[in-house]
PDB file of N, CA and C in Angstrom:
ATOM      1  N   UNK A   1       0.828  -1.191   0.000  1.00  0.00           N
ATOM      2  CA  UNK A   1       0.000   0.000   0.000  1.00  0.00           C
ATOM      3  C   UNK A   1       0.870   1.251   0.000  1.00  0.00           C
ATOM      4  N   UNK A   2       1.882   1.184   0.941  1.00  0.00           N
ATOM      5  CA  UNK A   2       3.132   2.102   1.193  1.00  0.00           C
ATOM      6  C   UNK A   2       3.592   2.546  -0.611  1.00  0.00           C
ATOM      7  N   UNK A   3       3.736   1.717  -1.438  1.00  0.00           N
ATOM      8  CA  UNK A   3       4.506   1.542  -2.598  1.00  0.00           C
ATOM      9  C   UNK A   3       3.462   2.493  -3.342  1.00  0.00           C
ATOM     10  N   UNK A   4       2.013   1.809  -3.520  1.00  0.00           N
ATOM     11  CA  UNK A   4       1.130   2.458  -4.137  1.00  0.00           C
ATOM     12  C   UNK A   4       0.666   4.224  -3.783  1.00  0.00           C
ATOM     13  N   UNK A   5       0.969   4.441  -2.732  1.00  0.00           N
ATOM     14  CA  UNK A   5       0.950   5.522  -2.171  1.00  0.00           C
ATOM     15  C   UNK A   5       2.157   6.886  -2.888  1.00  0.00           C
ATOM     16  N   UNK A   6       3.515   6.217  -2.696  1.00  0.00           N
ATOM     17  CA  UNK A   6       4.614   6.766  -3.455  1.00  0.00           C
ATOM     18  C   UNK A   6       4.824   6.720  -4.768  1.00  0.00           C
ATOM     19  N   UNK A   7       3.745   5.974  -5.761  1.00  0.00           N
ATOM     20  CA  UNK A   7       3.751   5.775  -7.078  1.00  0.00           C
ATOM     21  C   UNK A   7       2.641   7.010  -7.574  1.00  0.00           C
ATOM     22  N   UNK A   8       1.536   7.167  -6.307  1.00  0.00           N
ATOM     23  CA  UNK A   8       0.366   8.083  -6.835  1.00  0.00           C
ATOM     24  C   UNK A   8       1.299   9.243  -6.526  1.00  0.00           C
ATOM     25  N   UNK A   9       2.140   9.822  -5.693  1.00  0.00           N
ATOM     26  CA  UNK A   9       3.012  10.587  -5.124  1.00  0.00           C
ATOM     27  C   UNK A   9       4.001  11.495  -6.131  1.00  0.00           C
ATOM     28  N   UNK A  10       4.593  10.184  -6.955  1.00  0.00           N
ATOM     29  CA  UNK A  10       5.544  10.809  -8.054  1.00  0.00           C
ATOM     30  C   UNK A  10       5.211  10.770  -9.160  1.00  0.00           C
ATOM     31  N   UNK A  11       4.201  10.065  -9.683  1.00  0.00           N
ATOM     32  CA  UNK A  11       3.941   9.955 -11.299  1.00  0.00           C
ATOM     33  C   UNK A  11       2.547  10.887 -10.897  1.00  0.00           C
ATOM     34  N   UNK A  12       2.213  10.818 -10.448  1.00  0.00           N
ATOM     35  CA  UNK A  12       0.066  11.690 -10.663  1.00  0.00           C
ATOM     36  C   UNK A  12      -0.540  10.458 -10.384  1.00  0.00           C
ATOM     37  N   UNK A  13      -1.735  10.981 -10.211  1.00  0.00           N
ATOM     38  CA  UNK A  13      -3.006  10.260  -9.744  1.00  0.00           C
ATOM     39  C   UNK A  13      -3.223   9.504 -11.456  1.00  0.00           C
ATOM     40  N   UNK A  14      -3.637  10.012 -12.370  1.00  0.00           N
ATOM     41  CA  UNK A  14      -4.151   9.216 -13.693  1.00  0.00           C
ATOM     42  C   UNK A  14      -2.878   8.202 -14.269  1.00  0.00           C
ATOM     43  N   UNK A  15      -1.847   8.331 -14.000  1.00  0.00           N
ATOM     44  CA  UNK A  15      -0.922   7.364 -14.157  1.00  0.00           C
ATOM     45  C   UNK A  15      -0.938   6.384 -13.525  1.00  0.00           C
ATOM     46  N   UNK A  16      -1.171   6.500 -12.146  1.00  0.00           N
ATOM     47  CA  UNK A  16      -1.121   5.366 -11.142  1.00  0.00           C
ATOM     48  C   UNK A  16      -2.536   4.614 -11.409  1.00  0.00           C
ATOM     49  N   UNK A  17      -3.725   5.402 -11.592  1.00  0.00           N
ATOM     50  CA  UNK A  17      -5.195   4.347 -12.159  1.00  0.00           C
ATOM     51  C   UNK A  17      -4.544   3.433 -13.252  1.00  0.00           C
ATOM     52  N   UNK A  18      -4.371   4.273 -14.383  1.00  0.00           N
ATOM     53  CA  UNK A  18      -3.845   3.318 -15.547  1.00  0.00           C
ATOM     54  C   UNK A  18      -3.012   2.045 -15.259  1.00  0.00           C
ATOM     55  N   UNK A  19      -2.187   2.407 -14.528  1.00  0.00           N
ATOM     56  CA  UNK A  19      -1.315   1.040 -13.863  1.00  0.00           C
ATOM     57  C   UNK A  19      -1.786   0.238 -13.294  1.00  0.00           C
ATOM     58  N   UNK A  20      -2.965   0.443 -12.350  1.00  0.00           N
ATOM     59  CA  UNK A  20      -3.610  -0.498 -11.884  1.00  0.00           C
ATOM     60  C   UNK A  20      -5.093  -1.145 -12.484  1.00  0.00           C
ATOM     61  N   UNK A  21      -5.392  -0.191 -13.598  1.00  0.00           N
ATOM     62  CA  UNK A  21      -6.829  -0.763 -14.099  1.00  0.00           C
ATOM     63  C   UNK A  21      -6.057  -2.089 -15.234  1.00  0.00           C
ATOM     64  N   UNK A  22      -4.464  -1.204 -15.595  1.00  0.00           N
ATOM     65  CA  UNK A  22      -3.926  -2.523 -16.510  1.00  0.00           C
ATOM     66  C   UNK A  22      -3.767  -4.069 -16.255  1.00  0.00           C
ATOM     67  N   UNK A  23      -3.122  -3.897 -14.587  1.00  0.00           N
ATOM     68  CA  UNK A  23      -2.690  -4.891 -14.104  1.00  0.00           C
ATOM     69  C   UNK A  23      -3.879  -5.598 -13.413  1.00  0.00           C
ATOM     70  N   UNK A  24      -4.798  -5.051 -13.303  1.00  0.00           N
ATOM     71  CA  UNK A  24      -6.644  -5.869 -12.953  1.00  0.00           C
ATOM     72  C   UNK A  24      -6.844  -6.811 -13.888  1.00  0.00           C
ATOM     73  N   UNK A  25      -6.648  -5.819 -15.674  1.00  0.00           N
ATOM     74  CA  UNK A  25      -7.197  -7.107 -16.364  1.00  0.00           C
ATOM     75  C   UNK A  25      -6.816  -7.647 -17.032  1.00  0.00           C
ATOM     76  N   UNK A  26      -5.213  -8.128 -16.898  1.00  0.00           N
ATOM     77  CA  UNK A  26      -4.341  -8.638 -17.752  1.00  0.00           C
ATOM     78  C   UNK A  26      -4.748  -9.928 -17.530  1.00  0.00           C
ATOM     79  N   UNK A  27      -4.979 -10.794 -16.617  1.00  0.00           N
ATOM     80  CA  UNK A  27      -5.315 -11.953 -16.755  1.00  0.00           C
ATOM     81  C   UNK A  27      -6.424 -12.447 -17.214  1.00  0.00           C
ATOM     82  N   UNK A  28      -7.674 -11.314 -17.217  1.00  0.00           N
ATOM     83  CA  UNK A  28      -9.242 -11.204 -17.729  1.00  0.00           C
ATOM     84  C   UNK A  28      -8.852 -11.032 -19.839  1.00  0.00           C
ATOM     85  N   UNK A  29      -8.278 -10.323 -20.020  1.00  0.00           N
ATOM     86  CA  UNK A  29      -7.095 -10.567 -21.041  1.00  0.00           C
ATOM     87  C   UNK A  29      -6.726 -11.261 -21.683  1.00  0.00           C
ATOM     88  N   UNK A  30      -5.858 -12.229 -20.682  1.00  0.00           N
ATOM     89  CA  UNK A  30      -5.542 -13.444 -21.515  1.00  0.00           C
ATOM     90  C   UNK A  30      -6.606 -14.451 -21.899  1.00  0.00           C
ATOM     91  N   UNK A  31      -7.453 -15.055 -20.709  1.00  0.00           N
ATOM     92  CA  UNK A  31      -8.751 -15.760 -21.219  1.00  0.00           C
ATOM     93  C   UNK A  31      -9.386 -15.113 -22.078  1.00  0.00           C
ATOM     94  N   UNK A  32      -9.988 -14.176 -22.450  1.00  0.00           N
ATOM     95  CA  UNK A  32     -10.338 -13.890 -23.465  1.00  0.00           C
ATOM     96  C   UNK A  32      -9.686 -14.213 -24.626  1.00  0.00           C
ATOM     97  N   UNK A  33      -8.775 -14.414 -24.914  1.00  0.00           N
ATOM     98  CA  UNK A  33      -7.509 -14.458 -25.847  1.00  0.00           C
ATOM     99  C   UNK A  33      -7.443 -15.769 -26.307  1.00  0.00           C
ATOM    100  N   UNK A  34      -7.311 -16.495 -24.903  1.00  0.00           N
ATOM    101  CA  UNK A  34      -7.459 -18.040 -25.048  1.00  0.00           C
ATOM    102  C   UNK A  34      -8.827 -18.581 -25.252  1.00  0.00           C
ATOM    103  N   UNK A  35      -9.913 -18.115 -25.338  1.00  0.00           N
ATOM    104  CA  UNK A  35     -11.323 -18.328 -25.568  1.00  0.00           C
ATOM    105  C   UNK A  35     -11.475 -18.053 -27.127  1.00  0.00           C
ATOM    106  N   UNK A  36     -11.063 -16.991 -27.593  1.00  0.00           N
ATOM    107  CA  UNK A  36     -11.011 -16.417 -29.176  1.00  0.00           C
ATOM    108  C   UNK A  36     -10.696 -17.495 -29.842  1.00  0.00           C
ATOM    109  N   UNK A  37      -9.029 -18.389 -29.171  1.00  0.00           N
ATOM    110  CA  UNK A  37      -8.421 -18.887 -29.901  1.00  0.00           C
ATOM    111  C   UNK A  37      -9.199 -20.527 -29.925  1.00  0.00           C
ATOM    112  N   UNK A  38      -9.436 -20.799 -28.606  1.00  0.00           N
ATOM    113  CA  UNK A  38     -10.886 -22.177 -28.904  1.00  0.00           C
ATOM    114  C   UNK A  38     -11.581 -21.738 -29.880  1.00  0.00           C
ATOM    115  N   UNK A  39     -12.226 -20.983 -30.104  1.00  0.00           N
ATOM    116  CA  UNK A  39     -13.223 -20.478 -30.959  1.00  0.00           C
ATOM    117  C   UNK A  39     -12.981 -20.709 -32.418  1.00  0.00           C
ATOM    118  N   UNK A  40     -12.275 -20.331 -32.241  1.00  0.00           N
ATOM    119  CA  UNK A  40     -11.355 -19.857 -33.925  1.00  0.00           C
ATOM    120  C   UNK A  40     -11.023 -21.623 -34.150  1.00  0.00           C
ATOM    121  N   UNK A  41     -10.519 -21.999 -33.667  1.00  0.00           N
ATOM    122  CA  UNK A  41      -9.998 -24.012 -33.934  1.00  0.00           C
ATOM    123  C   UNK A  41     -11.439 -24.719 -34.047  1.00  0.00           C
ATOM    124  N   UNK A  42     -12.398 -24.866 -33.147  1.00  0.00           N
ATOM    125  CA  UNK A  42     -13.785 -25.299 -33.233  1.00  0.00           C
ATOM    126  C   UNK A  42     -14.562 -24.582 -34.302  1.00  0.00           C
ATOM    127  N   UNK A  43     -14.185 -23.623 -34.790  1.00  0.00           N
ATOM    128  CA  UNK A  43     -15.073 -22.896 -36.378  1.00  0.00           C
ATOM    129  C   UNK A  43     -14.337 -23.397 -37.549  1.00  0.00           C
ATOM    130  N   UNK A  44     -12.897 -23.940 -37.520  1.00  0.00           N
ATOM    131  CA  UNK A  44     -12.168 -24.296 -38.191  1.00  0.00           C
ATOM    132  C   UNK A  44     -12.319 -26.002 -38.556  1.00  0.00           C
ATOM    133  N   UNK A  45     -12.599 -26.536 -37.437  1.00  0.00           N
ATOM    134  CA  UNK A  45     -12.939 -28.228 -37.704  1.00  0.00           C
ATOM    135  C   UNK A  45     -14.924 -28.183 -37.839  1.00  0.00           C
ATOM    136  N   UNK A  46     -15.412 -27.344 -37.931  1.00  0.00           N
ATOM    137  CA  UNK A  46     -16.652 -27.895 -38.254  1.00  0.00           C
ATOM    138  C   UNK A  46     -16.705 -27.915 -39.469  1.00  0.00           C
ATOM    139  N   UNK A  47     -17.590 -28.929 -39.756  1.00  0.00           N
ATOM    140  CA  UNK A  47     -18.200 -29.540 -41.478  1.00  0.00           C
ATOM    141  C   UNK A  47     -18.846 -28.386 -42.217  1.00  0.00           C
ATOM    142  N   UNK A  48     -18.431 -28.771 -43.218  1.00  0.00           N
ATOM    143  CA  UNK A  48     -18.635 -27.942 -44.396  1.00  0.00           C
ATOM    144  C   UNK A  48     -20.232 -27.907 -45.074  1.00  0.00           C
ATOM    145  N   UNK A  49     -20.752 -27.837 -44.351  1.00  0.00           N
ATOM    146  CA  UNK A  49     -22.776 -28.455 -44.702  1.00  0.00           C
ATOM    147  C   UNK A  49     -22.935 -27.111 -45.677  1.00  0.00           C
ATOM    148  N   UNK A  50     -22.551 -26.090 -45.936  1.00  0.00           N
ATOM    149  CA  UNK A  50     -22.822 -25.218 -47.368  1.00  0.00           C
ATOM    150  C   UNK A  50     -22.287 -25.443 -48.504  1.00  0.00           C
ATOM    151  N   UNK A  51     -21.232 -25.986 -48.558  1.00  0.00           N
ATOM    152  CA  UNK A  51     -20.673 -25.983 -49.864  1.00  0.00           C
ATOM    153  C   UNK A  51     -21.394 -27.724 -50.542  1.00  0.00           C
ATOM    154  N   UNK A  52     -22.197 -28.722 -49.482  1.00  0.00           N
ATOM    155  CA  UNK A  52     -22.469 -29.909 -49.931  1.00  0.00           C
ATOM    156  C   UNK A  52     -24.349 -29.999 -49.869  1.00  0.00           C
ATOM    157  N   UNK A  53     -24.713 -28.607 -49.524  1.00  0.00           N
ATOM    158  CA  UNK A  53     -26.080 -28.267 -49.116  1.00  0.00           C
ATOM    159  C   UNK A  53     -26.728 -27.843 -50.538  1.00  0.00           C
TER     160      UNK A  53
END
């Protein structure tokens, strides 16, 4: 808290949000990322029912 205190201290208040709204959703982030990429492989192996429709 001490750290976060001396970071809002020397950089500004809107620098120090940014740093922490980043580091909230970097892992919210990656699943998304890794969800896209299921997505994208499961749209890729389904059957072709238009081109034989």
């Amino acid at each position: 808290m001490n750290e976060l205190l001396n970071l809002i201290g020397n950089v500004g208040f809107p620098i120090a949000v940014t740093a922490y709204l980043l580091i909230r959703i970097e892992d919210k982030l990656s699943e998304l990322s890794g969800a896209i990429n299921e997505l994208r492989e499961a749209v890729i192996t389904l059957p072709d029912a238009n081109i034989r429709g």
